[in-house]
Protein backbone atom coordinates (compact mmCIF):
# COMPACT_ATOMS: atom_id res chain seq x y z
CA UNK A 1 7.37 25.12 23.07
CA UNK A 2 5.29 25.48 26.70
CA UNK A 3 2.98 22.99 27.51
CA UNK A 4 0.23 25.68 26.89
CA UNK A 5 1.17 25.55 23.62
CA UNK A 6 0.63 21.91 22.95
CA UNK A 7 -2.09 21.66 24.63
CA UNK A 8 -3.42 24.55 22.27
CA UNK A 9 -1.97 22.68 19.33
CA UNK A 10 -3.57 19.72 20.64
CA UNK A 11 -7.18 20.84 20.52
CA UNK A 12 -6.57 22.40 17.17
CA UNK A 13 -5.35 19.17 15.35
CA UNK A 14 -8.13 17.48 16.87
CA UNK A 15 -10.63 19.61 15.57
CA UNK A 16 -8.90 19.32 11.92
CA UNK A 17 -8.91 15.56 12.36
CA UNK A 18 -12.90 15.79 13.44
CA UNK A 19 -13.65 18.18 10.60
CA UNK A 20 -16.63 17.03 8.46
CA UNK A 21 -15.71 18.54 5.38
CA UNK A 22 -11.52 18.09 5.89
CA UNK A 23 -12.39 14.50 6.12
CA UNK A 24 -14.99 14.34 3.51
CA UNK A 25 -12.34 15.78 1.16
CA UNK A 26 -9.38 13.33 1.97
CA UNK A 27 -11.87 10.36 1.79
CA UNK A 28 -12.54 11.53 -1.82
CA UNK A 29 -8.58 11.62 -2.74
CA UNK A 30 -8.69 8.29 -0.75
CA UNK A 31 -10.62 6.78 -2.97
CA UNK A 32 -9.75 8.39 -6.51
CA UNK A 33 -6.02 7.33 -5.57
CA UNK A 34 -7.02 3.79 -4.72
CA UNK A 35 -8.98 3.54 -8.10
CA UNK A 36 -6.16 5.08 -10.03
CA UNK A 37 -3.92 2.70 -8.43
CA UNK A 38 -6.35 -0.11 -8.74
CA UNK A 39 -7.66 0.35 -12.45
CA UNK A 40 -4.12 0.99 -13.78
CA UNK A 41 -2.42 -1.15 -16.48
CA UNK A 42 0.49 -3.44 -15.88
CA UNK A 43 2.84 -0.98 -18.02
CA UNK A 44 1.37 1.53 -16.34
CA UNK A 45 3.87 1.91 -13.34
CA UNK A 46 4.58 5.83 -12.94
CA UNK A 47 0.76 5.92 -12.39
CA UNK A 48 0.41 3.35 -10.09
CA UNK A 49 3.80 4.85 -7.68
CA UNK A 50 2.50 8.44 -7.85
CA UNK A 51 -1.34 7.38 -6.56
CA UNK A 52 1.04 5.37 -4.07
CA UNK A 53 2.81 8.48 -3.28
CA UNK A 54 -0.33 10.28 -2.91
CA UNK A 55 -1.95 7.83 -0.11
CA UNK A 56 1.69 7.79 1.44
CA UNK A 57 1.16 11.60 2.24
CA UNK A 58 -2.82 11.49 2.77
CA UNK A 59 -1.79 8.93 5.71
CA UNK A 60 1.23 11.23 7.02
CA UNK A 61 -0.38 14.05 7.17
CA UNK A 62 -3.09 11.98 9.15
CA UNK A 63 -1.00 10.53 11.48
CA UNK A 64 1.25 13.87 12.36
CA UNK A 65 -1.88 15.43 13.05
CA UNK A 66 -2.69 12.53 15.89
CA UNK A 67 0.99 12.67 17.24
CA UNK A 68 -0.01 16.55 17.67
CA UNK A 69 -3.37 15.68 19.05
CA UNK A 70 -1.57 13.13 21.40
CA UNK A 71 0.60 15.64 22.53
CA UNK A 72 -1.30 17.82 23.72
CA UNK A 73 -2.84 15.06 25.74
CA UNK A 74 0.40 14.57 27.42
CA UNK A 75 0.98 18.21 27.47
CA UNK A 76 -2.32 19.01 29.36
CA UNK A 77 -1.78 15.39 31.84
CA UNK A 78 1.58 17.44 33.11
CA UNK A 79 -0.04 20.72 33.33
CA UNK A 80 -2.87 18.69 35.53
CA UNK A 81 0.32 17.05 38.03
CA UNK A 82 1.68 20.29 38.44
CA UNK A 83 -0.91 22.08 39.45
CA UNK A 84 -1.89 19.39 41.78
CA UNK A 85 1.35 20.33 43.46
């Protein structure tokens, strides 16, 4: 993959990750998880490991989307050096 199309990766994850309505929806499933996981019963285990393994992904997907973001950063810094060449 060029730099170009990091960079262009970049600026698209950002824009997912500053979505108002993207993050509106995840901060629901957040929350619905962390109830489910926090108003479960004691014998209630399977519940408690799948709302785990919900936030798990919520969370990965968040943080892939920053190590694209990132990325791009460093995608766009070398495109700046070498064209200052």
């Amino acid at each position: 993959m060029t730099n170009e199309d990091q960079v262009k990766k970049g600026h698209k994850a950002k824009q997912i990750l500053e979505d108002e309505t993207l993050n509106a929806a995840i901060a629901k499933l957040e929350g619905d998880q962390l109830w489910i996981f926090r108003s479960s019963r004691p014998e209630e285990s399977v519940k408690r490991e799948t709302a785990w393994c919900m936030l798990q992904a919520i969370d990965g997907l968040r943080q892939e989307l920053i190590k694209i973001m990132d990325n791009g950063k460093i995608a766009q810094n070398a495109i700046n050096r070498s064209q200052k060449n």
